[in-house]
Protein backbone atom coordinates (compact mmCIF):
# COMPACT_ATOMS: atom_id res chain seq x y z
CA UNK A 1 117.76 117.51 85.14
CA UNK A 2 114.53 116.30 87.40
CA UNK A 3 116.48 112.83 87.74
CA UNK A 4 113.86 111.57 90.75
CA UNK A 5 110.98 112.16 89.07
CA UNK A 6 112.19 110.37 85.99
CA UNK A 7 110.29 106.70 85.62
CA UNK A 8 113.47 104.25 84.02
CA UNK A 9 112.99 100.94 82.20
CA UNK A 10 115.56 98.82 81.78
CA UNK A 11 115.39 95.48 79.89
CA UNK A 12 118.77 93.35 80.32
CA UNK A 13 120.13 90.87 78.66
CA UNK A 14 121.15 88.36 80.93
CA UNK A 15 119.13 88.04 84.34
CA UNK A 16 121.92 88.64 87.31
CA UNK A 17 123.48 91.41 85.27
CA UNK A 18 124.33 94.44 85.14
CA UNK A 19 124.81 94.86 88.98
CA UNK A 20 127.38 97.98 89.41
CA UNK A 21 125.01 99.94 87.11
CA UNK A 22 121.61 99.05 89.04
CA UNK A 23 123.45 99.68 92.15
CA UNK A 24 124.64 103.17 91.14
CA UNK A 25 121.29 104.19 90.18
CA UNK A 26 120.11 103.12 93.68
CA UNK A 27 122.84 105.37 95.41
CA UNK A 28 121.47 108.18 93.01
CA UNK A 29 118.00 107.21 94.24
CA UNK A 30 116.52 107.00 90.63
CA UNK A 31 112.90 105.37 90.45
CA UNK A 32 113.95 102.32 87.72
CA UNK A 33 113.33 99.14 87.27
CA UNK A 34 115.66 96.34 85.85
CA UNK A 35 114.38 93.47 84.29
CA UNK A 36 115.58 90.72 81.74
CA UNK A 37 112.04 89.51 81.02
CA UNK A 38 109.80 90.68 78.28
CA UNK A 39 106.82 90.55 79.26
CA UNK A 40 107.88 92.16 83.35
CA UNK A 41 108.76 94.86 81.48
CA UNK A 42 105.53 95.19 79.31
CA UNK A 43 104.06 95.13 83.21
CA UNK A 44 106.33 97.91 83.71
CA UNK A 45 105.74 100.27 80.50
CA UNK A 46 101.67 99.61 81.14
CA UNK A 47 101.63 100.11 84.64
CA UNK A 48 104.18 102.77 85.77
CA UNK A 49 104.68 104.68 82.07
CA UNK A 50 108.27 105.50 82.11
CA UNK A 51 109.76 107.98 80.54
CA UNK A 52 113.13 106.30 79.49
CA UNK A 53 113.69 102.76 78.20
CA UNK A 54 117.13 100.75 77.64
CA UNK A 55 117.02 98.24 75.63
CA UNK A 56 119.85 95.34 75.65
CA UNK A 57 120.44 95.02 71.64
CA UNK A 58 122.02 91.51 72.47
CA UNK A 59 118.97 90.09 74.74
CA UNK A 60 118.43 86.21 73.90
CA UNK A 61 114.63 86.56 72.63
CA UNK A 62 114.68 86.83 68.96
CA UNK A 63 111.82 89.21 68.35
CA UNK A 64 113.37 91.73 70.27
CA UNK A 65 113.35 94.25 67.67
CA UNK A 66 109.62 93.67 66.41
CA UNK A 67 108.50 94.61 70.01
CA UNK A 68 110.40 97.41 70.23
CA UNK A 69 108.63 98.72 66.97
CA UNK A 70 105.50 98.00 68.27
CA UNK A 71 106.47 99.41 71.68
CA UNK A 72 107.51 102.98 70.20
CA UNK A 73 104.45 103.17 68.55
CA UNK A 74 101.95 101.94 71.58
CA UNK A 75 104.17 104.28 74.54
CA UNK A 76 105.01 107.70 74.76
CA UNK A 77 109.18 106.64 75.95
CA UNK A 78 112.59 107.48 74.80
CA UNK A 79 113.67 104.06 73.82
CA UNK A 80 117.40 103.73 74.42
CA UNK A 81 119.58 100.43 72.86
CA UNK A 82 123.08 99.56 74.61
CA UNK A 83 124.99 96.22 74.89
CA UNK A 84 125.67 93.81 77.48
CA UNK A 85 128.63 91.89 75.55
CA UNK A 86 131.49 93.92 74.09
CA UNK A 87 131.62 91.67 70.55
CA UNK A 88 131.40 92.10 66.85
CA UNK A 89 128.15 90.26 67.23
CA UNK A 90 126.78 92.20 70.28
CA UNK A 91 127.41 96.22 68.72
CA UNK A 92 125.85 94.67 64.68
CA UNK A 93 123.16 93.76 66.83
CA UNK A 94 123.07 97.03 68.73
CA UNK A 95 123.28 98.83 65.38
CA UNK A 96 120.44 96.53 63.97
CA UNK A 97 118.04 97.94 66.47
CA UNK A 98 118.10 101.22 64.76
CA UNK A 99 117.17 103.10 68.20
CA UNK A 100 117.62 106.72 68.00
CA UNK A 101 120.06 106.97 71.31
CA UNK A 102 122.66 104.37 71.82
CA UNK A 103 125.04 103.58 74.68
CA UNK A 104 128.02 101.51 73.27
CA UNK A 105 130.23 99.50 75.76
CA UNK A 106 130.80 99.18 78.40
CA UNK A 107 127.52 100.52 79.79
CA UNK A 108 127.60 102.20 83.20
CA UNK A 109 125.48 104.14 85.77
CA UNK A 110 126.64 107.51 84.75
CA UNK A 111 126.38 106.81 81.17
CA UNK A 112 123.12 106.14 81.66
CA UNK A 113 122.49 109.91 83.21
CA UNK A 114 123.99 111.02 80.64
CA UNK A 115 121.96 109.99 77.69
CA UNK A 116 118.91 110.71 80.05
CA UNK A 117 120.49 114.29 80.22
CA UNK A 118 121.45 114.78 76.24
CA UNK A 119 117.84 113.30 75.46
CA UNK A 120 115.96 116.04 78.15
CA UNK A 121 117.67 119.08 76.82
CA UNK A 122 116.84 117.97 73.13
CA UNK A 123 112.94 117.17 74.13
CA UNK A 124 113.04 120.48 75.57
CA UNK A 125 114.46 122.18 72.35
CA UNK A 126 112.05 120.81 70.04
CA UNK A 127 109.34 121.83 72.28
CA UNK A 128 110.76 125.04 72.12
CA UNK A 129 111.05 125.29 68.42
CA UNK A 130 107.28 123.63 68.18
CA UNK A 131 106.54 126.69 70.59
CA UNK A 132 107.76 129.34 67.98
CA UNK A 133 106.54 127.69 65.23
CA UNK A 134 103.06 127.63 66.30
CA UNK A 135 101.06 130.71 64.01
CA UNK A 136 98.30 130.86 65.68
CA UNK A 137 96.37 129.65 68.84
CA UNK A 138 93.68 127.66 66.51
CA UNK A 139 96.35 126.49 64.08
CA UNK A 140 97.65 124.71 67.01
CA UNK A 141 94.63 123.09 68.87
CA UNK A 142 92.69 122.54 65.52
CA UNK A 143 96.54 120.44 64.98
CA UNK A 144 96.76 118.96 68.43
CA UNK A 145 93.31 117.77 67.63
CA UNK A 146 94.10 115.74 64.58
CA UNK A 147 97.51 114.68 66.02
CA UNK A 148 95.56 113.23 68.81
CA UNK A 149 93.24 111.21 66.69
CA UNK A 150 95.74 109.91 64.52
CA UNK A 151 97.68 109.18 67.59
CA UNK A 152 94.84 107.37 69.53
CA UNK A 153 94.47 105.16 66.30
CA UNK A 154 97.96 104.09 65.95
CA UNK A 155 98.05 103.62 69.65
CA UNK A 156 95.00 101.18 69.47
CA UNK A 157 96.73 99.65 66.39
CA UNK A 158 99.59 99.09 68.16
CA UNK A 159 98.40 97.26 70.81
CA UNK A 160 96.79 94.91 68.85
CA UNK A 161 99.96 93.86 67.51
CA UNK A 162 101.76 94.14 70.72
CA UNK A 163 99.07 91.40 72.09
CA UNK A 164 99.87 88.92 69.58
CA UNK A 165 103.51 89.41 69.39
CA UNK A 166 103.53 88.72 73.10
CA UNK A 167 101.80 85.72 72.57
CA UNK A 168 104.64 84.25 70.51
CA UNK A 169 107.31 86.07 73.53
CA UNK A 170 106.03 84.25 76.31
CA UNK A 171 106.62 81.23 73.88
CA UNK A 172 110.26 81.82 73.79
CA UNK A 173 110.55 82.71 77.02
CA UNK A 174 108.31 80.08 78.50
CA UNK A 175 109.41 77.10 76.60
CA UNK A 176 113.26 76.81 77.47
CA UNK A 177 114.28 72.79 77.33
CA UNK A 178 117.74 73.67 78.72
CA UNK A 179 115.74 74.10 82.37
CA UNK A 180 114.01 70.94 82.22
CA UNK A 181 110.85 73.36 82.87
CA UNK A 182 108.35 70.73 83.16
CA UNK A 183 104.70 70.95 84.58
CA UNK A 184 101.78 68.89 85.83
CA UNK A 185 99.81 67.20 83.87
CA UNK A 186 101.73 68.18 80.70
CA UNK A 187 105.56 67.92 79.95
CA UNK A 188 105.50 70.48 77.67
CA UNK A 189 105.64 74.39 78.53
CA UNK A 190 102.64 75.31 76.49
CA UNK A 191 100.01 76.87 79.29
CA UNK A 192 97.08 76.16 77.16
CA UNK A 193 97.59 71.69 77.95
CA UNK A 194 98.12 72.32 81.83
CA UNK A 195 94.88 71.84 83.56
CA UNK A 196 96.08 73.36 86.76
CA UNK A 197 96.95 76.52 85.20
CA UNK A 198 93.70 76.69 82.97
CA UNK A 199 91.82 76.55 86.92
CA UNK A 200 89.74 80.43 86.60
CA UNK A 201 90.29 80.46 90.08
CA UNK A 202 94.01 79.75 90.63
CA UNK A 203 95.50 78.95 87.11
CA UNK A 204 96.90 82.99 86.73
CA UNK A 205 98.63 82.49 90.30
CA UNK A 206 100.14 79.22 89.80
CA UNK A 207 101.58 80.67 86.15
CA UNK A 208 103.16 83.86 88.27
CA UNK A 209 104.74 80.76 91.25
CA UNK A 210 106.04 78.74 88.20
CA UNK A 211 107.26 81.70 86.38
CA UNK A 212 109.13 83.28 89.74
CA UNK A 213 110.80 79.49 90.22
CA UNK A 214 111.89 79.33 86.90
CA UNK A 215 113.75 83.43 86.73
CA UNK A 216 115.24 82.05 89.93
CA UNK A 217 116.39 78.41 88.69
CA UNK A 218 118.04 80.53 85.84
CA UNK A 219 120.00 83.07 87.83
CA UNK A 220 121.62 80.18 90.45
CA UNK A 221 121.82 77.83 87.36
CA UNK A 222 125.37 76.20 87.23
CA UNK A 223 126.81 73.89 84.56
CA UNK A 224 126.27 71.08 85.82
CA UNK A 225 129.06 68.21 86.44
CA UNK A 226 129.69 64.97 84.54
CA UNK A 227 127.98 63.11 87.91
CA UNK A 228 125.20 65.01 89.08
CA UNK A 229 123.52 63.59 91.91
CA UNK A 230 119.30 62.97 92.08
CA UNK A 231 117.45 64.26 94.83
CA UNK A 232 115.96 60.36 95.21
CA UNK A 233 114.53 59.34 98.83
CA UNK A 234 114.51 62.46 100.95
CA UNK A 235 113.55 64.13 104.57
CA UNK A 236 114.70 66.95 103.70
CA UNK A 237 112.93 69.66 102.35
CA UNK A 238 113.26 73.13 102.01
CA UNK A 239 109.96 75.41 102.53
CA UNK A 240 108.77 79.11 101.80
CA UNK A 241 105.14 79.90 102.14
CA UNK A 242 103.47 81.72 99.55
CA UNK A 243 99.94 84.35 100.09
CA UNK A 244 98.78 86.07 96.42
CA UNK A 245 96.24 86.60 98.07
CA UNK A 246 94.49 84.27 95.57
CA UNK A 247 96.26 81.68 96.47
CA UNK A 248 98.08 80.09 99.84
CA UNK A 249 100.42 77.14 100.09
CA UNK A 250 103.78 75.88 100.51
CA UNK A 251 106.78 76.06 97.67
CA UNK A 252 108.42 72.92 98.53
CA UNK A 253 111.85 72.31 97.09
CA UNK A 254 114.64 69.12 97.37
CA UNK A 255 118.37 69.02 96.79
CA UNK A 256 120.22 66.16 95.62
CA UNK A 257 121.66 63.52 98.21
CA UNK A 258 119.76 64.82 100.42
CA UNK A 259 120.98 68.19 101.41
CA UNK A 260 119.70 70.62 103.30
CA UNK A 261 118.23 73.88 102.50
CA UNK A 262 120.31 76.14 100.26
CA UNK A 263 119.59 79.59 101.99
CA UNK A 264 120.71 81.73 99.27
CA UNK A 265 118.54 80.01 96.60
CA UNK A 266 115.34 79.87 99.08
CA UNK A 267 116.13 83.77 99.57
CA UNK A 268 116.05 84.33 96.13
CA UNK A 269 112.73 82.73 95.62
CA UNK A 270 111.15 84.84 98.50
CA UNK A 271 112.74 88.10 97.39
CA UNK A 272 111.67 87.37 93.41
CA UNK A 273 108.36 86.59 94.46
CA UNK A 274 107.60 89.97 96.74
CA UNK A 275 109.33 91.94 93.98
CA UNK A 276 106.88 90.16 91.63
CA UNK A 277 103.73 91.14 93.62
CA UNK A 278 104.97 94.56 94.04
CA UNK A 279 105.02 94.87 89.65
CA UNK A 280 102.12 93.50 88.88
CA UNK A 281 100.55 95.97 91.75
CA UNK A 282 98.17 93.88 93.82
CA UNK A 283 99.99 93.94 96.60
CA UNK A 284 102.49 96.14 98.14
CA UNK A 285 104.96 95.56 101.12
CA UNK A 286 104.22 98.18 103.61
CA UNK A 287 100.41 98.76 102.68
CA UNK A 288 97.73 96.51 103.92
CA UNK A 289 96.38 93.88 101.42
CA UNK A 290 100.87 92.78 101.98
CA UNK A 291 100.53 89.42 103.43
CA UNK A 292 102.79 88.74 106.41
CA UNK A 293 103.24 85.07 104.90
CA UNK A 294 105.25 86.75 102.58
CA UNK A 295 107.80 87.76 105.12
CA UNK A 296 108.31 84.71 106.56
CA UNK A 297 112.20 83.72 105.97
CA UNK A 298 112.27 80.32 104.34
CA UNK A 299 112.63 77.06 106.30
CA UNK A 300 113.89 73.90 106.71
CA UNK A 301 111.56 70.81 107.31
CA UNK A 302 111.98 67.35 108.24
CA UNK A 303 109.79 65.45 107.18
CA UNK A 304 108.90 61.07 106.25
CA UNK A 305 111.37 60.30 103.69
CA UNK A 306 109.76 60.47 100.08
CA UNK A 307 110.65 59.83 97.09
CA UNK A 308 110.02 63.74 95.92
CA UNK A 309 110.38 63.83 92.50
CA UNK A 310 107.83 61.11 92.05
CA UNK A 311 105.51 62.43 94.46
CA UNK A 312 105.61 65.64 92.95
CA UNK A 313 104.22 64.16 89.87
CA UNK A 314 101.42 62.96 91.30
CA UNK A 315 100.28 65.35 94.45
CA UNK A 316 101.75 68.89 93.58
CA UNK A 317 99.72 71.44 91.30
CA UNK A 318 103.41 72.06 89.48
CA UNK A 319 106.81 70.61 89.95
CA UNK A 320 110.18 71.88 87.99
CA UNK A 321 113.64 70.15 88.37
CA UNK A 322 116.82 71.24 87.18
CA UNK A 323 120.34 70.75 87.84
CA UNK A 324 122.23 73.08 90.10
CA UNK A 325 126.35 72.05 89.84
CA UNK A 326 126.45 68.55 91.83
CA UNK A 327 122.84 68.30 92.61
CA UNK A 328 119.45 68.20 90.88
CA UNK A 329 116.83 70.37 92.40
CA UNK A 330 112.96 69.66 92.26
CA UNK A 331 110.39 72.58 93.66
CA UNK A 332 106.77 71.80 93.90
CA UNK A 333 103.70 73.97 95.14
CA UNK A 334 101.40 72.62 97.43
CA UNK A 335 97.93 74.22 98.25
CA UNK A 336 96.74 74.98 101.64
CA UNK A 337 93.87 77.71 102.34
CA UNK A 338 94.00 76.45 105.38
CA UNK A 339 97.49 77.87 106.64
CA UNK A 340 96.42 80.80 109.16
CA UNK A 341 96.51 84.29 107.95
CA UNK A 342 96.51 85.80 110.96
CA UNK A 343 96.51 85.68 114.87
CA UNK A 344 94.99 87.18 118.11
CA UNK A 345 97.47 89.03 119.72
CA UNK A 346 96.96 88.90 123.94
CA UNK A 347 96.51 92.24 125.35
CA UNK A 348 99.81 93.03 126.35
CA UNK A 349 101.15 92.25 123.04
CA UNK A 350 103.80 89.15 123.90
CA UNK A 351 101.66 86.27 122.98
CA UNK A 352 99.42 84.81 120.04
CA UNK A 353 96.34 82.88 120.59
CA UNK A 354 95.48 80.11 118.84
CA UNK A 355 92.70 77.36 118.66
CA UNK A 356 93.56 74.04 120.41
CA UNK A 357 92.88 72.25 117.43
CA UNK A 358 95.62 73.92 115.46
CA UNK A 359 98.10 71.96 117.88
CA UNK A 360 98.94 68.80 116.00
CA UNK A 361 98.76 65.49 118.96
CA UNK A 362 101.80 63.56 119.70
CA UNK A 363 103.96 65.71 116.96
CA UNK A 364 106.99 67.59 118.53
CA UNK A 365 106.31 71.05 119.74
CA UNK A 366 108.96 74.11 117.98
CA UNK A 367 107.64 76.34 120.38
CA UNK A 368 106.72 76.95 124.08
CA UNK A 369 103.16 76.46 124.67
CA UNK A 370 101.23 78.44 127.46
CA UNK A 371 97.96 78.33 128.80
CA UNK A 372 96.18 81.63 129.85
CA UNK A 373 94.86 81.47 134.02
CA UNK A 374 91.98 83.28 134.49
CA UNK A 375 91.97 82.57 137.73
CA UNK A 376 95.32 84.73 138.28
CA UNK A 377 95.36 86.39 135.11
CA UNK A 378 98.73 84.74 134.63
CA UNK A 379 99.86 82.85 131.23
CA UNK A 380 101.88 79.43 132.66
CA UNK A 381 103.95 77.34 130.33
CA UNK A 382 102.22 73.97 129.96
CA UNK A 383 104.74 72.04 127.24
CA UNK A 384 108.16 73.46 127.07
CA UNK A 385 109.37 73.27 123.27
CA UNK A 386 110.85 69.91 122.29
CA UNK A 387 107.70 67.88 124.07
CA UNK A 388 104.46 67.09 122.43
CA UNK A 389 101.34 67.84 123.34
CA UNK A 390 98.90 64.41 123.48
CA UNK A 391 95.47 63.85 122.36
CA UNK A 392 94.17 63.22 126.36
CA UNK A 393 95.77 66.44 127.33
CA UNK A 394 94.24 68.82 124.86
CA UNK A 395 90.95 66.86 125.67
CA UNK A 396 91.48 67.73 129.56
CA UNK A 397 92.19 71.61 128.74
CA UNK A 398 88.38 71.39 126.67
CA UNK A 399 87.04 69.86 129.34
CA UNK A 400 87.91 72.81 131.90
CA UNK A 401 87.30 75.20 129.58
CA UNK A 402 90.41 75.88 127.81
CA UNK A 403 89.91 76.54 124.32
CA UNK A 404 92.97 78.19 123.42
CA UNK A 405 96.69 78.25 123.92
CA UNK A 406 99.62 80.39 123.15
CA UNK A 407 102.76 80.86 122.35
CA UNK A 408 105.06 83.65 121.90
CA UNK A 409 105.10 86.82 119.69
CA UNK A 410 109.07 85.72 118.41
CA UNK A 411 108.29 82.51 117.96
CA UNK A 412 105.80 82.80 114.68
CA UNK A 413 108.15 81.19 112.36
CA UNK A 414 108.38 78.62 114.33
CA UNK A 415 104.99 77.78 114.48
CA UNK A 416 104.52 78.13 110.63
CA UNK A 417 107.01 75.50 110.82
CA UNK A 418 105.44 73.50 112.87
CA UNK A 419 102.26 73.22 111.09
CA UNK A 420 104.06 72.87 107.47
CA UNK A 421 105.77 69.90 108.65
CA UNK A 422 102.33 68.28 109.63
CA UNK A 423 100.49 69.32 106.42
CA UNK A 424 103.42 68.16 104.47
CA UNK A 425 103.87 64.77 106.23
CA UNK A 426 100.16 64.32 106.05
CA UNK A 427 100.24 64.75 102.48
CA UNK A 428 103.12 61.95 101.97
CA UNK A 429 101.10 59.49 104.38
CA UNK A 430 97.86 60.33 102.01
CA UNK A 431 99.50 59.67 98.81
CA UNK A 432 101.00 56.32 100.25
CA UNK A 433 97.72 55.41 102.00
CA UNK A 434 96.24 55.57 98.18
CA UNK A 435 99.12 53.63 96.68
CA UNK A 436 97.99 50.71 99.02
């Protein structure tokens, strides 16, 4: 069996499932993908054209079996149906799904090779009996040609349907009032009412940031407890910046009485939205349209105390809350174009180079700042990390000629940092300014 160059779909039930089978597959080094979202895997089927898809019989969305129908009809895949759930409910469900090739429970990596296996050596029998059946060489093109027709017609049909049955998916999967998944300017999930997400310019990227927080809100969900404490006034807030490449900002989010940055849930934001790049193919970590933003590990800021919830209703282009065991957690997207892309490396490779301007006056350095010689070709620390940098001291650097400082190579993050803490702070100061 040709297991590598097999393409695997699978489409789980619940989304942090199903972990011991995706991590045998992995060991195997099998090219799959694992999703519990619909319309990821449509991505998937459209984009990559897998050979094998396993369908959870007991996934939530009700109109699971009307797109797989339209599915087998639209893609040339083996379309496999197992169960997550080993109940009386779970394998009636599995048997409602009338696939041709079932796994019953408990589903596993190697039971997974082995359907693959059973299903290869009975594609290549019927091809073999097609083979002998075949009279003549015309018989079977002047066949292949009709087949083909009627094929390319059902095909066309059947994405027709699969277009509007999706529209009704993303519905179910969209509108889910257990998450308190609520947007700017509308309350309700329906994309059509949000003005931010109808933008032509930036409405698709802010859907694929909201729809990213929202897998990730669901995975680290917890029941929450009988006292579950608001996020209210806060300096705290946790920060991961975000490059579509359409799109550039900050994904700000708050924890309840004020703590400080949960590092698994941040992770799992960063990590959901580079695998979500990677599907829908417009960028790819490694090649060179991959933003370094991306890599950035999230971080904590400290910024004026705000009230963030309300704030996000007013300033942010989308805010969802939830709660997460004790605490309520708010994230909100902020814009910025403006966050730097990339730097100037100095010759021998230690240093970046940045504009003057880009150092903030009188705000607390995270960084050692140096100041490039030319005299002696020497870089000299100017303001040791911890200081600030004033506005008469970056005027006396212009006036000698100094146009640009630097810091070092390991201390990027730091500087991203640095300047989300200003843009974020200048943000609060705006919206109070206006509520003057």
């Amino acid at each position: 069996m040709s297991q590598s160059k097999n393409k695997i779909l699978i489409l789980k039930a619940q989304p942090n499932s199903l972990k011991a089978v995706e991590l045998f597959l992995r060991n195997r080094e099998l090219n799959f993908f694992s999703t519990s979202e619909i319309t990821q895997a449509l991505t998937f089927l459209i984009q990559e054209k897998p050979q094998f898809f396993f369908v959870a019989a007991d996934h939530p969305n009700r109109k699971i079996r009307s797109f797989l129908k339209i599915v087998s009809k639209a893609f040339d895949v083996s379309i496999l149906g197992f169960t997550e759930f080993d109940n009386s409910s779970s394998i009636f469900a599995l048997q409602e799904l009338a696939t041709k090739s079932v796994i019953y429970p408990p589903v596993s990596g190697p039971s997974i090779v082995r359907a693959i296996t059973r299903i290869e050596k009975d594609i290549e029998k019927r091809l073999e009996e097609e083979k002998q059946e075949k009279a003549s060489r015309f018989e079977y093109i002047s066949s292949q040609v009709s087949e083909d027709s009627r094929q390319d017609s059902e095909h066309s049909a059947a994405f027709l349907a699969l277009q509007e049955l999706l529209n009704e998916v993303n519905k179910d999967e969209e509108l889910d009032e257990s998450s308190d998944y609520i947007f700017i300017p509308s309350a309700q999930v329906e994309l059509g009412a949000k003005e931010a997400f109808n933008d032509p310019l930036e409405g698709l990227a802010l859907k694929d940031i909201a729809k990213i927080c929202q897998e990730t809100i669901q995975i680290h969900r917890h029941d929450s407890a009988e006292k579950v404490e608001p996020v209210g006034m806060t300096s705290q807030l946790a920060c991961l910046v975000i490059d579509t490449g359409e799109l550039r900002g900050y994904l700000l989010v708050a924890f309840g009485a004020g703590r400080s940055m949960d590092e698994n849930f941040m992770e799992s934001l960063r990590s959901g939205f580079i695998k979500h790049l990677q599907i829908q193919g417009t960028v790819h970590e490694g090649r060179e349209n991959f933003s370094h933003l991306n890599r950035l590990l999230p971080m904590q800021l400290k910024t004026k105390e705000v009230n963030f919830l309300d704030w996000a209703q007013s300033q942010a282009k989308f805010y969802l809350k939830t709660n997460h065991g004790e605490n309520e957690v708010v994230a909100a997207f902020l814009p910025n174009d403006r966050i730097p892309y990339d730097f100037k490396k100095t010759n021998d490779g230690k240093m970046f180079q940045v504009e003057i301007d880009q150092i903030v006056s009188d705000q607390t350095l995270d960084f050692d700042l140096f100041v490039y010689l030319s005299a002696n070709e020497k870089y000299v620390l100017y303001n040791k990390k911890g200081r600030t940098m004033s506005a008469e001291q970056k005027k006396r650097l212009l006036d000698r000629g100094v146009a640009h400082v630097h810091f070092l190579v390991e201390e990027m993050s730091n500087f991203y940092r640095y300047q989300a803490q200003d843009y974020v702070n200048s943000q609060i100061k705006k919206s109070y300014d206006l509520q003057l």
